[in-house]
N, C-alpha and C. Protein backbone atom coordinates (compact mmCIF):
# COMPACT_ATOMS: atom_id res chain seq x y z
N UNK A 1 160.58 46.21 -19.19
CA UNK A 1 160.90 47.08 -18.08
C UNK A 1 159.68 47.90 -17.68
N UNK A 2 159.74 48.10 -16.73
CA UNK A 2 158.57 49.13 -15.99
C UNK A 2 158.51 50.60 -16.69
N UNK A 3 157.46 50.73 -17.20
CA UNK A 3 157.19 52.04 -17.73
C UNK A 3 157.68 53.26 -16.60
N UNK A 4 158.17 54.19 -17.19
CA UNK A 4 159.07 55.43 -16.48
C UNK A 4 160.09 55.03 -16.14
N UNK A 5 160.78 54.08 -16.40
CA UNK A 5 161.93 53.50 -15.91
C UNK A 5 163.12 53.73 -17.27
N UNK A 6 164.12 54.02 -17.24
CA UNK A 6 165.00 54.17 -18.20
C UNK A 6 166.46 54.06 -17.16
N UNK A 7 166.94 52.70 -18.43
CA UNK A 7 168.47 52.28 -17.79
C UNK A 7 169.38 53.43 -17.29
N UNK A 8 169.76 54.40 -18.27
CA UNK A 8 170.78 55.53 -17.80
C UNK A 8 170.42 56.37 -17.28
N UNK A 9 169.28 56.78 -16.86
CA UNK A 9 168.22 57.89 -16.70
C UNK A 9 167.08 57.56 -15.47
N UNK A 10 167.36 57.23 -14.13
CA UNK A 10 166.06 56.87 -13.40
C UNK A 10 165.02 58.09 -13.25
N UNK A 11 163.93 58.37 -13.86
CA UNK A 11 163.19 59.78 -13.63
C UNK A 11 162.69 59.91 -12.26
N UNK A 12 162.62 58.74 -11.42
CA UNK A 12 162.71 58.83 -9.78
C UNK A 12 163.51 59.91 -9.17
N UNK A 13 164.97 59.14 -10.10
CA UNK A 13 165.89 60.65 -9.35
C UNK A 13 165.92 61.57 -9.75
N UNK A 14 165.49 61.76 -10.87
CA UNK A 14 166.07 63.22 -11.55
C UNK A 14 164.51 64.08 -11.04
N UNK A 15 163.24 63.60 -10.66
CA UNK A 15 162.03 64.66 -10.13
C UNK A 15 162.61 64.53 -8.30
N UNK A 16 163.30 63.85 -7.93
CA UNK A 16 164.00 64.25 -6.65
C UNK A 16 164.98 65.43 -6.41
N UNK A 17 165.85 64.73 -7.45
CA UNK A 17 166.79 66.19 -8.22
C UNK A 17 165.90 67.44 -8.03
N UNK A 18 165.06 67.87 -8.88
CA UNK A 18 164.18 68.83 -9.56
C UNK A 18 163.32 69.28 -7.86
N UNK A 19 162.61 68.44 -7.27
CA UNK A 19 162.19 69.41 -6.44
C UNK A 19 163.31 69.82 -5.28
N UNK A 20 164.31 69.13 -4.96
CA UNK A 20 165.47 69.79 -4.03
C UNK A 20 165.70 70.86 -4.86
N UNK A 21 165.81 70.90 -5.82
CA UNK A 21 166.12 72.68 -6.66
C UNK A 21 165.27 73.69 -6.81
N UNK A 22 164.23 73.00 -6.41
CA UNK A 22 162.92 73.95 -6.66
C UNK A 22 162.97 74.31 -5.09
N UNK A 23 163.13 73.55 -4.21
CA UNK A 23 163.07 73.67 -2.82
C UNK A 23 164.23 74.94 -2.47
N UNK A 24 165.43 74.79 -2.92
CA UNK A 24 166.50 75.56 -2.52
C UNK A 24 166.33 77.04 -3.28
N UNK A 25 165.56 76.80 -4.30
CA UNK A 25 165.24 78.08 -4.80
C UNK A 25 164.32 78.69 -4.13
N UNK A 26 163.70 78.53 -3.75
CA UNK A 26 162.19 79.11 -2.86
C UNK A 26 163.26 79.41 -1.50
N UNK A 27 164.06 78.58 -1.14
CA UNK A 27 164.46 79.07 0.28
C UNK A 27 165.25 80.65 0.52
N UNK A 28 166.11 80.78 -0.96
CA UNK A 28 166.96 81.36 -1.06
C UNK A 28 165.98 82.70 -1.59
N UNK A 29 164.83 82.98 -2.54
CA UNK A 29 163.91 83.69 -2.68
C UNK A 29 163.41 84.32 -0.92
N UNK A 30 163.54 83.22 -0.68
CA UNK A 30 162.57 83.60 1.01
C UNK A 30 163.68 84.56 1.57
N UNK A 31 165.03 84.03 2.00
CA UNK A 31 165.82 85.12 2.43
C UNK A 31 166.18 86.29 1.63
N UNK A 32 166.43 86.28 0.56
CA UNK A 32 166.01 87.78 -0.42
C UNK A 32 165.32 88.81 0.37
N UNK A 33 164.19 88.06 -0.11
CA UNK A 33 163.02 89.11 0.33
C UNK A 33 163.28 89.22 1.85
N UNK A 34 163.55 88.58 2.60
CA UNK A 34 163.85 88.90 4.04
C UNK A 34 164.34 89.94 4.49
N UNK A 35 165.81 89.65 3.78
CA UNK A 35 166.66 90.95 3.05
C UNK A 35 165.91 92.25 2.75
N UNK A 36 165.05 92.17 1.77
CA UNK A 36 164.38 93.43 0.59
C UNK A 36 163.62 93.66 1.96
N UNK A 37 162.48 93.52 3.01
CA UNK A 37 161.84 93.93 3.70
C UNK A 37 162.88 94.51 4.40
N UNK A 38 164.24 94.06 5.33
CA UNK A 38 165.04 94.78 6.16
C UNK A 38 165.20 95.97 5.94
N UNK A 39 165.79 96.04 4.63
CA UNK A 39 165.78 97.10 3.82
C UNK A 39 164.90 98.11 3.88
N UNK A 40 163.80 97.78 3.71
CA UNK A 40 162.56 98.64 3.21
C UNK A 40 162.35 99.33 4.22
N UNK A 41 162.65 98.96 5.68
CA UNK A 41 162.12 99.73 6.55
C UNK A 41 162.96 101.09 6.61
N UNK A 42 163.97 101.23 6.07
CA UNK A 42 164.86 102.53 6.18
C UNK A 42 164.54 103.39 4.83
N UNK A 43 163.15 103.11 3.74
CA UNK A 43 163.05 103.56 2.58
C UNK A 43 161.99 104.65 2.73
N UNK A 44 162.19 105.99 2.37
CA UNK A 44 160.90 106.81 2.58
C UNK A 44 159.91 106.40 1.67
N UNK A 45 160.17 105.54 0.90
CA UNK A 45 158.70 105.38 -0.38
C UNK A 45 158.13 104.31 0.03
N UNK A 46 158.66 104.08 0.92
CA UNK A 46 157.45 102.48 1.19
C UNK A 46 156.35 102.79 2.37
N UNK A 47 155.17 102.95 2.55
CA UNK A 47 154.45 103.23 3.56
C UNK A 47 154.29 103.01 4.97
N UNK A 48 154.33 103.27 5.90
CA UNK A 48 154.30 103.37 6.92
C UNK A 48 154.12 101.77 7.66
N UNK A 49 152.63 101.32 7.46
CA UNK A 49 152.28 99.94 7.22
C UNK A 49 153.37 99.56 6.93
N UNK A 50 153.69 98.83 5.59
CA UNK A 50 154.48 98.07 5.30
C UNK A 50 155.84 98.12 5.95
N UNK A 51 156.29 99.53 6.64
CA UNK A 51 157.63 99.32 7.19
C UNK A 51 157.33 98.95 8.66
N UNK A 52 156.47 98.97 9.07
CA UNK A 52 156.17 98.24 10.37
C UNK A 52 156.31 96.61 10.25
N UNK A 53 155.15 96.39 9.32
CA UNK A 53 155.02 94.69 9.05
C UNK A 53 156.55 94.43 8.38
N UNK A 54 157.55 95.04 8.32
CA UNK A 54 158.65 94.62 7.46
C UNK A 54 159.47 94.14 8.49
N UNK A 55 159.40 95.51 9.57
CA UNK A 55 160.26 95.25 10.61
C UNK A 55 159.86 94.03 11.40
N UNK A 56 158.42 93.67 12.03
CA UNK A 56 157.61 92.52 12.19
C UNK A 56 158.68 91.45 11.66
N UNK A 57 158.26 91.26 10.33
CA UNK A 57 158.46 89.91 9.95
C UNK A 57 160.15 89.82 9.46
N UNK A 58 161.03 91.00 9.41
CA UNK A 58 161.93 90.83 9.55
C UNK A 58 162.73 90.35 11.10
N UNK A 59 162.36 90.55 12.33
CA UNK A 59 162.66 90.34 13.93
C UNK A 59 161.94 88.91 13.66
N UNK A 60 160.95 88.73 12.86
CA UNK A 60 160.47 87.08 13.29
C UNK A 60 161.50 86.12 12.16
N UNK A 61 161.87 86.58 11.37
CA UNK A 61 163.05 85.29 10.45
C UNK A 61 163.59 85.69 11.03
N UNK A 62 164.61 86.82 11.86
CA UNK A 62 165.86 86.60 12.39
C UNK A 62 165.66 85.81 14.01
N UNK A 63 164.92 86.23 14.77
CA UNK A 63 164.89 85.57 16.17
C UNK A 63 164.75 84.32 16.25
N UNK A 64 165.89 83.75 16.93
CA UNK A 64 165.65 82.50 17.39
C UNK A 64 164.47 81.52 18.08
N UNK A 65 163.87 82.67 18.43
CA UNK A 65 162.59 82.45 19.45
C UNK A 65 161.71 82.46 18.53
N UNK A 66 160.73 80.84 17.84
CA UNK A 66 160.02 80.70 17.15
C UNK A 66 158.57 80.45 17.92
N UNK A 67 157.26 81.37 17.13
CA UNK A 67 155.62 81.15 17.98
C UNK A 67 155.79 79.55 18.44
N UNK A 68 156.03 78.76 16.93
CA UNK A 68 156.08 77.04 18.14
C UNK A 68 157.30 76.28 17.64
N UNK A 69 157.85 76.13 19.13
CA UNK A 69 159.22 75.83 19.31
C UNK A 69 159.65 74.63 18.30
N UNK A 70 160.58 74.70 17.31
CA UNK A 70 161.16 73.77 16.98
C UNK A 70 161.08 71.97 17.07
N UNK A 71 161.18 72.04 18.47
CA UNK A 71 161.65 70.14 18.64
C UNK A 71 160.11 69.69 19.09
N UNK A 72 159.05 71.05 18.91
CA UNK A 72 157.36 70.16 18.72
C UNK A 72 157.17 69.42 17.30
N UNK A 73 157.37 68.21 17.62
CA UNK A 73 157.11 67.05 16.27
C UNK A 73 155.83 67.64 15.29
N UNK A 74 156.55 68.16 13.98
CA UNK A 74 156.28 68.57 12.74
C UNK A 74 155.28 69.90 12.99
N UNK A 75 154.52 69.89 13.76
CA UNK A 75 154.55 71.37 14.05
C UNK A 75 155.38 72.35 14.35
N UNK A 76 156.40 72.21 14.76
CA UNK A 76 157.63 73.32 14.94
C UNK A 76 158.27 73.92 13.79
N UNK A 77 158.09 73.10 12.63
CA UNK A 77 158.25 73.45 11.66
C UNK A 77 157.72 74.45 10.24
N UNK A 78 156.32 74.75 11.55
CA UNK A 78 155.02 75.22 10.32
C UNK A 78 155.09 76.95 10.71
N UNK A 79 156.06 77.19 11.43
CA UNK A 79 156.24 78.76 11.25
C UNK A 79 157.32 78.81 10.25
N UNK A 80 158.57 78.28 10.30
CA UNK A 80 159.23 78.40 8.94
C UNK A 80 158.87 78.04 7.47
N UNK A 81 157.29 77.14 7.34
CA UNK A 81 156.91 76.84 5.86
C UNK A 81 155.16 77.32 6.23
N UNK A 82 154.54 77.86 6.69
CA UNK A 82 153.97 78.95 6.82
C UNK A 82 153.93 80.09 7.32
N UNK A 83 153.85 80.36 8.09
CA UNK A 83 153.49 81.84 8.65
C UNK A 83 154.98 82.53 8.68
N UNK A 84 155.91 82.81 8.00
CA UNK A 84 157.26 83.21 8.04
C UNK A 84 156.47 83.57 6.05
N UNK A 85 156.34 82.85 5.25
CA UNK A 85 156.21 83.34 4.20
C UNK A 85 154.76 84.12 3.97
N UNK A 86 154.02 83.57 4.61
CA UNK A 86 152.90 84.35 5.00
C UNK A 86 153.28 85.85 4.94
N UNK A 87 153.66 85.97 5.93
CA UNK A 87 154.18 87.16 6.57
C UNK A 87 155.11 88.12 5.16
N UNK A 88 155.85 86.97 4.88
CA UNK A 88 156.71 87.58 3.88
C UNK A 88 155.44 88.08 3.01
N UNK A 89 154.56 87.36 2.13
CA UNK A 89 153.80 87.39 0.71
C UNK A 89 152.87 89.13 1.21
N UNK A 90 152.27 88.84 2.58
CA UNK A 90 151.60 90.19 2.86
C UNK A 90 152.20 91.68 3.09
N UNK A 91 153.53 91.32 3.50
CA UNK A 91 154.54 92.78 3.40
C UNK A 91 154.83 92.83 1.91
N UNK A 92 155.07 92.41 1.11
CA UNK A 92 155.55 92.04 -0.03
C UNK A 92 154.24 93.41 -0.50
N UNK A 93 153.33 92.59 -0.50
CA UNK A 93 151.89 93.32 -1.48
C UNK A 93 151.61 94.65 -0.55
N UNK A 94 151.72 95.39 0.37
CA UNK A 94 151.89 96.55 0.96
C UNK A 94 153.16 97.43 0.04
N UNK A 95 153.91 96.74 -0.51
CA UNK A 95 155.10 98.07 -1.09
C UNK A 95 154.97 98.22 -2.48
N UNK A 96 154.65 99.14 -2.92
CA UNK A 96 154.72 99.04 -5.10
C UNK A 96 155.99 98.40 -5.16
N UNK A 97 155.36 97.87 -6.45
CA UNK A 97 156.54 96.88 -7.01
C UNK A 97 157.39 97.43 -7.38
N UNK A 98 157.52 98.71 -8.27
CA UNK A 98 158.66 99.07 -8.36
C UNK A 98 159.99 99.25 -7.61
N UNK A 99 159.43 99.78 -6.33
CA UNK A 99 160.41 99.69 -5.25
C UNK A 99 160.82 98.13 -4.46
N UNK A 100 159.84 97.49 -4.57
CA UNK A 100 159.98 95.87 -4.31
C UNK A 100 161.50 95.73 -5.25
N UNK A 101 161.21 96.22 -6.79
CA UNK A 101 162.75 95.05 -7.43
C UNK A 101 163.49 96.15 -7.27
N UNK A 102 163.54 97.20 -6.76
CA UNK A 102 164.95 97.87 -6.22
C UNK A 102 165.25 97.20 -5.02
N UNK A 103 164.75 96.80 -4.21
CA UNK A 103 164.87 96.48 -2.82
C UNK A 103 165.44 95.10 -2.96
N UNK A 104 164.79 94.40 -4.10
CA UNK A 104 165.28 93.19 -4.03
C UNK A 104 166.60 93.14 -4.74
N UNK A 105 166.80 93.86 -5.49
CA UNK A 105 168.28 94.16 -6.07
C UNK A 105 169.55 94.82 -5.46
N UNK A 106 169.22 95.45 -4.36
CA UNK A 106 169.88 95.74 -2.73
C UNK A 106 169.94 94.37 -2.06
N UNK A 107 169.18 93.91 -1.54
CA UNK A 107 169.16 92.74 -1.21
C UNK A 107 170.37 91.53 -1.87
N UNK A 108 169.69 91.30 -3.01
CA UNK A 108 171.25 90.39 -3.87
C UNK A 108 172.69 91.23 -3.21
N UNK A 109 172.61 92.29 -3.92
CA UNK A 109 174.20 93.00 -3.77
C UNK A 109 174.55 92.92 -2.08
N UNK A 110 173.58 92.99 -0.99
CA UNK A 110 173.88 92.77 0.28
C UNK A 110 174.24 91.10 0.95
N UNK A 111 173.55 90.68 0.21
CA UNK A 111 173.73 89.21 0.75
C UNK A 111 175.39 88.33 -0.23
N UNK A 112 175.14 89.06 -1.35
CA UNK A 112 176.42 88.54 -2.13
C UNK A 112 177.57 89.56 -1.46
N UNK A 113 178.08 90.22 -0.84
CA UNK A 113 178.77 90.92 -0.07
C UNK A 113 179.09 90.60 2.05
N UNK A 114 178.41 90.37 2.19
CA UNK A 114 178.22 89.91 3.91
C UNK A 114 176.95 89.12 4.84
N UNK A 115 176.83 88.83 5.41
CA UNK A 115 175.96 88.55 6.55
C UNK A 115 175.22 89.67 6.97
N UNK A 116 173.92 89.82 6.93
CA UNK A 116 173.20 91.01 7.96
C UNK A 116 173.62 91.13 9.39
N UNK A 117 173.65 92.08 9.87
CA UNK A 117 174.14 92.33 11.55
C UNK A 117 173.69 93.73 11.73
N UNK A 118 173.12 93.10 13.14
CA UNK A 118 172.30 94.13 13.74
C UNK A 118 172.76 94.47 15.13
N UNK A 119 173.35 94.77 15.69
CA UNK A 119 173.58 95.33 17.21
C UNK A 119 172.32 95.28 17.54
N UNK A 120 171.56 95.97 17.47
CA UNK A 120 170.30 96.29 18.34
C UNK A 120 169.44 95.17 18.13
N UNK A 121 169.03 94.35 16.84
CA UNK A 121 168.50 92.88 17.24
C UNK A 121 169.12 92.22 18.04
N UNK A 122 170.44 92.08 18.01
CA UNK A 122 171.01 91.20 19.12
C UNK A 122 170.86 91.20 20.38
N UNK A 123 170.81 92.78 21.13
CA UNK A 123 170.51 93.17 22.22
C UNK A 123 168.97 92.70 22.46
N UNK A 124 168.47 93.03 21.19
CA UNK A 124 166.40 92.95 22.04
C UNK A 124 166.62 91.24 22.06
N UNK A 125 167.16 90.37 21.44
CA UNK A 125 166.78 88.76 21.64
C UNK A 125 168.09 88.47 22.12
N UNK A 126 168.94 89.42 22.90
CA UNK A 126 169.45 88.43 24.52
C UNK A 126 168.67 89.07 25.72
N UNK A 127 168.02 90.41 25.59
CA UNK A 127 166.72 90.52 26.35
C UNK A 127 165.63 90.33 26.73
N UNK A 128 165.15 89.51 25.50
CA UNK A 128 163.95 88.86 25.54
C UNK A 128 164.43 87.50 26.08
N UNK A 129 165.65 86.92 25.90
CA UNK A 129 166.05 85.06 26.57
C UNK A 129 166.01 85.42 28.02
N UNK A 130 167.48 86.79 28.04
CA UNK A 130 167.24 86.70 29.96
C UNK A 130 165.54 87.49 30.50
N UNK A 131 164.69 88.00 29.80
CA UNK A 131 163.63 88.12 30.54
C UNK A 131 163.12 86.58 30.76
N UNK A 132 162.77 85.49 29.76
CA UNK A 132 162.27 84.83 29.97
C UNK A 132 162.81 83.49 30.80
N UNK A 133 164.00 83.79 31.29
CA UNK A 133 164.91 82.83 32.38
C UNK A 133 164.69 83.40 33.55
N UNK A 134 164.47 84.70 33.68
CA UNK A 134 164.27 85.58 34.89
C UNK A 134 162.71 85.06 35.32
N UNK A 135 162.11 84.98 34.01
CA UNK A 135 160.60 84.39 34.93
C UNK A 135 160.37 83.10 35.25
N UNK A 136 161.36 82.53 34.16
CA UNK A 136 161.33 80.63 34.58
C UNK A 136 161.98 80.40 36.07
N UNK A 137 162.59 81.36 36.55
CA UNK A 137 163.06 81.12 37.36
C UNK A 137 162.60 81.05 38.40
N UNK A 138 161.67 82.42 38.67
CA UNK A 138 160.77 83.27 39.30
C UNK A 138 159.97 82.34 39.58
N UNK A 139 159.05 81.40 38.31
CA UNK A 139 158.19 80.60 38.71
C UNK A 139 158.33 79.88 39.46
N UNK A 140 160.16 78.81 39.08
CA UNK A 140 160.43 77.56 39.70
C UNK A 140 160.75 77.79 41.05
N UNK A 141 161.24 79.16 41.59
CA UNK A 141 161.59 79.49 42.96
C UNK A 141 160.45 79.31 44.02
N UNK A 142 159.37 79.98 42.56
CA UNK A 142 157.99 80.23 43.77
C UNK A 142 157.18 79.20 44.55
């Protein structure tokens, strides 16, 4: 038999196995911290900076409206597996850690309890769609 190959045991599947788990773990880490930054911006111990870039990169994981759109073939994809964690790793290192694993321990207890909801995100990104239909429009009229 082919070396790495085992009858009851294909190790093909089981390192397929292993990185879908490694994958779903990193995803679920990513919204955490998504979480822990939301958070942070309402915390007096976290600095000024960092609650700006929190709010930043918290409005950029929640808005629908991605820098490059989605259905651009495999680039549409490189703001959700770069510059979204990017974003995350550099707010991250702006807050002491100590307050990081409180935040992230808010975070668990918030996400194991409900959905985030924001009234006022909702309002700024159906304002930002009808501004930008108001100008598509504007253009196509002109």
């Amino acid at each position: 038999m082919p070396e790495g190959f085992h009858m009851g045991n294909n190790t093909v599947d089981s390192a397929d196995t292993s990185m879908w788990n490694r994958l779903k773990s990193w995803a679920r880490r990513m919204k955490r911290d998504t979480m822990a930054l939301y958070l942070a911006r309402k915390d007096p111990r976290v600095p000024r900076l960092a609650k700006v870039m929190a709010m930043v990169t918290a409005a950029y994981a929640l808005s629908p409206i991605d820098l490059i759109p989605d259905f651009v073939p495999v680039l549409g994809y490189l703001d959700e597996l770069i510059i979204l964690p990017l974003f995350i790793y550099l707010t991250i290192r702006l807050i002491p850690p100590y307050i990081m694993v409180e935040l992230r321990a808010q975070a668990d207890q918030h996400l194991s309890e409900s959905r985030p909801r924001s009234m006022t995100g909702a309002v700024i990104i159906i304002l930002i769609w009808v501004s930008i239909a108001v100008v598509v429009a504007y253009w196509l009229i002109k």
